[in-house]
C-alpha atoms as a PDB file:
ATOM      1  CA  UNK A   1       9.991 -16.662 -41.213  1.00  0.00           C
ATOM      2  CA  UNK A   2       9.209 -19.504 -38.859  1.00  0.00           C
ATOM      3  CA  UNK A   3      11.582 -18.835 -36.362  1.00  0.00           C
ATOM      4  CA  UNK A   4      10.036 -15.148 -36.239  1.00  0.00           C
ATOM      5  CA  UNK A   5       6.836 -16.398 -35.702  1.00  0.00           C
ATOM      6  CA  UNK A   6       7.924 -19.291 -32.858  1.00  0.00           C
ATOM      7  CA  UNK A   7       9.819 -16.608 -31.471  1.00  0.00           C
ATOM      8  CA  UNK A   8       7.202 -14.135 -31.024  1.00  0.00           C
ATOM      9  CA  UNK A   9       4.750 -17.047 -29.675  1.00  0.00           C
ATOM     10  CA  UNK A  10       7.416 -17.873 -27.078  1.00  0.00           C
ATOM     11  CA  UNK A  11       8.002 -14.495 -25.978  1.00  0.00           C
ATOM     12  CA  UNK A  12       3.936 -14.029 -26.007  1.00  0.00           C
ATOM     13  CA  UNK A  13       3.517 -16.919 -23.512  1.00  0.00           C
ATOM     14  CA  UNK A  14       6.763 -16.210 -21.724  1.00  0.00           C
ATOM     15  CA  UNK A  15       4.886 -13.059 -20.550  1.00  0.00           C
ATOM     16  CA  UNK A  16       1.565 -14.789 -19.589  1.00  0.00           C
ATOM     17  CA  UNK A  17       3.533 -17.161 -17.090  1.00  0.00           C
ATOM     18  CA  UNK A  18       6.654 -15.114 -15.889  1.00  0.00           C
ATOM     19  CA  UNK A  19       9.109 -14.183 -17.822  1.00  0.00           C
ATOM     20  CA  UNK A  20      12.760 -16.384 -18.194  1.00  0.00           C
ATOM     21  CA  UNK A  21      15.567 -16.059 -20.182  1.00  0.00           C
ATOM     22  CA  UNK A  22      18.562 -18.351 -19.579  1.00  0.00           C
ATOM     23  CA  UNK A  23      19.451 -18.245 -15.976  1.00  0.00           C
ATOM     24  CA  UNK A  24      16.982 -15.620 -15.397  1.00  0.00           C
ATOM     25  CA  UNK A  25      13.271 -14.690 -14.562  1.00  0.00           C
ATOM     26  CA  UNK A  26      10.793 -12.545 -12.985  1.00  0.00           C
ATOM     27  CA  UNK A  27       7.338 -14.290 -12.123  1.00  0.00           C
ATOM     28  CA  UNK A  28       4.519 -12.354  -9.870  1.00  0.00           C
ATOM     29  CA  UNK A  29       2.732 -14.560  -7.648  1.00  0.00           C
ATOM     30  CA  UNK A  30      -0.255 -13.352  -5.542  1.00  0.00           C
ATOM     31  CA  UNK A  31      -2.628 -15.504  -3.534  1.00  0.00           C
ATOM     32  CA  UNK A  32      -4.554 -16.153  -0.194  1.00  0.00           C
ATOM     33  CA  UNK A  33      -3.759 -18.042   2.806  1.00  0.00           C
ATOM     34  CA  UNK A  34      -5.104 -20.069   5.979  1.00  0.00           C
ATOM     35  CA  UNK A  35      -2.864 -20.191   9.269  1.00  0.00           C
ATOM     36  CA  UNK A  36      -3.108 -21.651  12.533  1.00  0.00           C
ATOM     37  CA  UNK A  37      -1.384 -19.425  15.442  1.00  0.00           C
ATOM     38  CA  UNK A  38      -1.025 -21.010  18.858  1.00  0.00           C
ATOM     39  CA  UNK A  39      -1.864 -17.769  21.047  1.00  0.00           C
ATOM     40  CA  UNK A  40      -4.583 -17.755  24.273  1.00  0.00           C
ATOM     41  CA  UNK A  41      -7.089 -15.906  21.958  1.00  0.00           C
ATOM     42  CA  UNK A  42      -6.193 -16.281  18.426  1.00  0.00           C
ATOM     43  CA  UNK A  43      -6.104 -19.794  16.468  1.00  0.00           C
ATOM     44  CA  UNK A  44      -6.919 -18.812  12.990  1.00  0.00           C
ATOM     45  CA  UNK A  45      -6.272 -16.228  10.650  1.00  0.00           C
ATOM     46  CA  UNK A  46      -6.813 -15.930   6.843  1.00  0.00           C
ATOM     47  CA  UNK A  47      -6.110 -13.053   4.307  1.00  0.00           C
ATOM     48  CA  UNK A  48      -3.585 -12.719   0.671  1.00  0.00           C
ATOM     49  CA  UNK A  49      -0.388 -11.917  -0.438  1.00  0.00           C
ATOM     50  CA  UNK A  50       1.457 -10.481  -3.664  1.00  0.00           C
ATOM     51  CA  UNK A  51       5.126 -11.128  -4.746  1.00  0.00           C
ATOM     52  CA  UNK A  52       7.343 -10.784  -7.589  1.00  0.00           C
ATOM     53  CA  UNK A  53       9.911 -13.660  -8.068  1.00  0.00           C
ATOM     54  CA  UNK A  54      13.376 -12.387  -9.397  1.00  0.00           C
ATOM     55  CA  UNK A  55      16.011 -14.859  -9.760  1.00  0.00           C
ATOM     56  CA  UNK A  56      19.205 -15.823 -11.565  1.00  0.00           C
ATOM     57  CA  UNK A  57      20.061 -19.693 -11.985  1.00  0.00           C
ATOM     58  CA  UNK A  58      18.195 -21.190  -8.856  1.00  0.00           C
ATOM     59  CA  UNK A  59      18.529 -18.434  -6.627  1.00  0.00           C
ATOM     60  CA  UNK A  60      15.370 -15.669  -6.383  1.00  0.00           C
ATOM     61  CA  UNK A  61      14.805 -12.651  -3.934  1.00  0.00           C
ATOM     62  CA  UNK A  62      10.849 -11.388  -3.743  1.00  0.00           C
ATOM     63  CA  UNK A  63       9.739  -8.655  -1.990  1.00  0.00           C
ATOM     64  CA  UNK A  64       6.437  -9.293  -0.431  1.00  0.00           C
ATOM     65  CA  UNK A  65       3.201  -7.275   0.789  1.00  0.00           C
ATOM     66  CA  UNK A  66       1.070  -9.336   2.797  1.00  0.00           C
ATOM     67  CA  UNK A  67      -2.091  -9.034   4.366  1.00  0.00           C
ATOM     68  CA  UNK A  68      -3.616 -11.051   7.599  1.00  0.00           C
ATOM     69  CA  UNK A  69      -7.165 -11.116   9.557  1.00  0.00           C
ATOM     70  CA  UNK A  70      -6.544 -12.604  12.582  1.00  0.00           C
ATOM     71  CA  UNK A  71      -9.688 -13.989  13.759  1.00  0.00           C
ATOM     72  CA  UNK A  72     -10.474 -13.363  17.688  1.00  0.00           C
ATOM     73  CA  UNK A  73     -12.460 -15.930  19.766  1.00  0.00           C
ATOM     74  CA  UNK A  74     -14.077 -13.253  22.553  1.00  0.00           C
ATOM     75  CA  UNK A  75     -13.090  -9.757  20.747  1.00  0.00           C
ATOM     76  CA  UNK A  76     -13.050  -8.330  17.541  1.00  0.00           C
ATOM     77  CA  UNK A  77     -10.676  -9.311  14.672  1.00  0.00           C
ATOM     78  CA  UNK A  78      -7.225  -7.509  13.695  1.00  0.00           C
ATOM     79  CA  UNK A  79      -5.358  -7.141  10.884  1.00  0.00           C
ATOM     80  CA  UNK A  80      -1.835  -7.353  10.268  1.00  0.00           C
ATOM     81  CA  UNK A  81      -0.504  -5.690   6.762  1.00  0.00           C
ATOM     82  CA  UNK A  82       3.523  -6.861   6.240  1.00  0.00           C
ATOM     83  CA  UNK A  83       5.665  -5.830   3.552  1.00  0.00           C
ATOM     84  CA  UNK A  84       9.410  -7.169   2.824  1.00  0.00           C
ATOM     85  CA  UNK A  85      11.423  -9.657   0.840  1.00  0.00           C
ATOM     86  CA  UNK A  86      12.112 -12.581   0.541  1.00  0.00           C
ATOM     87  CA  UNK A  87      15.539 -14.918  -0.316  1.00  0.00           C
ATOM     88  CA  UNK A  88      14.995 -18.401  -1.827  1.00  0.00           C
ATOM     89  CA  UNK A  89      16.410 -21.219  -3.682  1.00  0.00           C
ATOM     90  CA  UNK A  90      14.433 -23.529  -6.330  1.00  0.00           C
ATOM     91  CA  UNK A  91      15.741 -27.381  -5.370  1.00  0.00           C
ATOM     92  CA  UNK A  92      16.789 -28.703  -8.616  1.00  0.00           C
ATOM     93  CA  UNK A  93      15.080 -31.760 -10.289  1.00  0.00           C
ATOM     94  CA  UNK A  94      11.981 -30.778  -8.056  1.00  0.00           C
ATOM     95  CA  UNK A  95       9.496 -27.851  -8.665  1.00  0.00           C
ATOM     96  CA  UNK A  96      10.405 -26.492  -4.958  1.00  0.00           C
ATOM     97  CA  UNK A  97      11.306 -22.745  -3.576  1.00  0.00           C
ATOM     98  CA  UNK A  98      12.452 -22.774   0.113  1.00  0.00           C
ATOM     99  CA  UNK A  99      12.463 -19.267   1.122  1.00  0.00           C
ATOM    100  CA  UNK A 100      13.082 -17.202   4.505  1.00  0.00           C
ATOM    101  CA  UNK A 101      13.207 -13.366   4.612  1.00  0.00           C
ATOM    102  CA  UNK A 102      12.006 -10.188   6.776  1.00  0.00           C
ATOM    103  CA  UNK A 103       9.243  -7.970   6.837  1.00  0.00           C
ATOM    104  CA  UNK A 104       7.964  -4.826   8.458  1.00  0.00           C
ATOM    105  CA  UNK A 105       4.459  -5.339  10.042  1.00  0.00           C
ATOM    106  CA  UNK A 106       1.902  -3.243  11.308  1.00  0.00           C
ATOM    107  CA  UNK A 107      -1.134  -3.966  13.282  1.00  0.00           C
ATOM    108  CA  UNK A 108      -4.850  -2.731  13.105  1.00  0.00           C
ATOM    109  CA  UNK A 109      -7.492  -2.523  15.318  1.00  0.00           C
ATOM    110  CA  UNK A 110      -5.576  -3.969  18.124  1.00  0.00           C
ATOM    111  CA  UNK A 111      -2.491  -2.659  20.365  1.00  0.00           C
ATOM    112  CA  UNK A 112       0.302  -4.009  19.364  1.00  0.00           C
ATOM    113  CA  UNK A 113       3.259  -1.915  17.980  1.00  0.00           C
ATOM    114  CA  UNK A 114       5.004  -2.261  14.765  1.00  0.00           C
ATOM    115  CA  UNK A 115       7.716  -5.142  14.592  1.00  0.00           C
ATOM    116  CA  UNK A 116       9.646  -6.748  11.933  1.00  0.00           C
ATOM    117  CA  UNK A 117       8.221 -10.042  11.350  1.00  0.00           C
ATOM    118  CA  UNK A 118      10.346 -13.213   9.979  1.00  0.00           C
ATOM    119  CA  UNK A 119       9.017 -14.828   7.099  1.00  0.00           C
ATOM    120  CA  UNK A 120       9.795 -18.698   5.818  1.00  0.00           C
ATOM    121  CA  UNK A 121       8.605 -21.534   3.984  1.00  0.00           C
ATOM    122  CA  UNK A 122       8.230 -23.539   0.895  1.00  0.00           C
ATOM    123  CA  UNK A 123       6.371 -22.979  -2.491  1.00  0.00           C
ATOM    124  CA  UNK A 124       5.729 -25.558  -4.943  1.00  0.00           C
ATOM    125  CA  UNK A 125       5.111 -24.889  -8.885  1.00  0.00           C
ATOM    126  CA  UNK A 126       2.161 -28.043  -9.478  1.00  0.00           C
ATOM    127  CA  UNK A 127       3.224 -29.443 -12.217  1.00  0.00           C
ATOM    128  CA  UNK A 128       0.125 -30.439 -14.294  1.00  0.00           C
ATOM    129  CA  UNK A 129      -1.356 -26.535 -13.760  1.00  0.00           C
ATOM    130  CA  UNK A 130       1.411 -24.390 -14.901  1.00  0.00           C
ATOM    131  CA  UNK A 131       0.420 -21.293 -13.215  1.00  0.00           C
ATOM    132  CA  UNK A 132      -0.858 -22.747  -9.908  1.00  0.00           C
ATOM    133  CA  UNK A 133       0.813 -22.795  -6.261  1.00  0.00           C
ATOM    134  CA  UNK A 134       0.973 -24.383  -3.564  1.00  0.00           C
ATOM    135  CA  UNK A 135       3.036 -24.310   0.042  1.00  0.00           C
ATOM    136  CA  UNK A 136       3.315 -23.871   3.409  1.00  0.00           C
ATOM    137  CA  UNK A 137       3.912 -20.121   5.194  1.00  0.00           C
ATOM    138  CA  UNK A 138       5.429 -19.257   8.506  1.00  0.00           C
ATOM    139  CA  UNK A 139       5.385 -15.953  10.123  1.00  0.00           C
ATOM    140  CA  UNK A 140       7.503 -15.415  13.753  1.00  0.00           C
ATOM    141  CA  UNK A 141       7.348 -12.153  15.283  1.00  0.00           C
ATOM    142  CA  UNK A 142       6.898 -10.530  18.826  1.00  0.00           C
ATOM    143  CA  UNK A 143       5.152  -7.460  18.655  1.00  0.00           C
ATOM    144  CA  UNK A 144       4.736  -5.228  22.050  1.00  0.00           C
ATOM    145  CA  UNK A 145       1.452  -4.973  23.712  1.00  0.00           C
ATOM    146  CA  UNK A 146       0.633  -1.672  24.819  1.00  0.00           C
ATOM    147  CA  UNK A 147       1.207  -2.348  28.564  1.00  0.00           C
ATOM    148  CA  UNK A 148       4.728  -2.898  27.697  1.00  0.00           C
ATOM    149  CA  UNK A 149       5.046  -6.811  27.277  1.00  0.00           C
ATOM    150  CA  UNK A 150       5.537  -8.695  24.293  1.00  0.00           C
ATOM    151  CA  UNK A 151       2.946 -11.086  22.510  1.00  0.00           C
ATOM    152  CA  UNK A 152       4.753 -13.882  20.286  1.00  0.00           C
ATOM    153  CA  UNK A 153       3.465 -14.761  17.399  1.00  0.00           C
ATOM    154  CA  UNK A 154       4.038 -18.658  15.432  1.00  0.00           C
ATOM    155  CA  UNK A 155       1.401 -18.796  12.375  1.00  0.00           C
ATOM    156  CA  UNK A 156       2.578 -21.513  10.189  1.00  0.00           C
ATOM    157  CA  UNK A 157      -0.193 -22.257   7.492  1.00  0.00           C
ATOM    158  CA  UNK A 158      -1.275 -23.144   3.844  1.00  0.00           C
ATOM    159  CA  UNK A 159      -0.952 -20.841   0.893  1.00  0.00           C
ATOM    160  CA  UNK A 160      -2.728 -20.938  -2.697  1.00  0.00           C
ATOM    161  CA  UNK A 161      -1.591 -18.936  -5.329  1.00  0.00           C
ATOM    162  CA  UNK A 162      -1.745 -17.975  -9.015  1.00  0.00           C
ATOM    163  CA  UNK A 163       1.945 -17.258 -10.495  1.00  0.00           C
ATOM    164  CA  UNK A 164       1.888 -15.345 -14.110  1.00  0.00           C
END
């Protein structure tokens, strides 16, 4: 009878923060984020994301949706909504995912075309807060202004997240 009880606790709070059995897990994450982006008008841009970490042993895949206000020094702001996936690897001994991946991404309120964007960076589990995140997010892509040219794009920033 106790077993049935510890298991049911276990599989209780497996569900509350992600789900693992063995060599495998799934574990949404969803957040917000601060960048900086080295461009003539834009140095800043916040907004969120939402992914789903599936993995077996050390290696996961996520896709992504992600969601960016770039803020504009002399105009108004534009958004940029991504979706895609992501391939990572958790660094054994240390609570670390180093992921890069691809993403389709769409612009707002500004003209630029759609472009794939390439997504990378590192995630860290903090230990003492079981379902808290931390990292640092990259975005590269080079989008085509409506004259013809092409605008590139480095935001490398902070993320904060909640993973269940």
């Amino acid at each position: 009878m106790l077993k049935k009880v510890a298991m049911t606790f276990m599989l209780g709070a497996s569900t509350l923060f992600g789900f693992g059995i063995g060599n495998y897990q799934i574990t949404p994450e969803f957040g917000g984020n601060i960048s900086y982006q080295d461009t003539t008008n834009t140095t800043f841009t916040y907004g969120g994301y939402a992914r789903v970490w599936l993995g077996v042993s050390r290696v996961v895949i996520a896709p992504q949706v992600k969601y960016d206000v770039m803020y504009q020094k002399r105009s108004g702001n534009y958004d940029n909504l991504q979706a895609g996936g992501l391939l990572g690897f958790e660094v054994p001994v240390l609570p670390l995912t180093l992921y890069v991946g691809g993403s389709w991404s769409t612009f707002y309120s500004v003209n630029l075309d759609d472009t794939a964007a390439f997504n990378y960076g590192i995630k860290m589990d903090v230990p003492l807060i079981p379902f808290l995140t931390i990292g640092i997010d990259g975005v590269y892509q080079a989008p085509k202004i409506a004259g013809g040219s092409r605008l590139t794009m480095n935001r490398i920033g902070l993320t904060i997240g909640l993973a269940f």
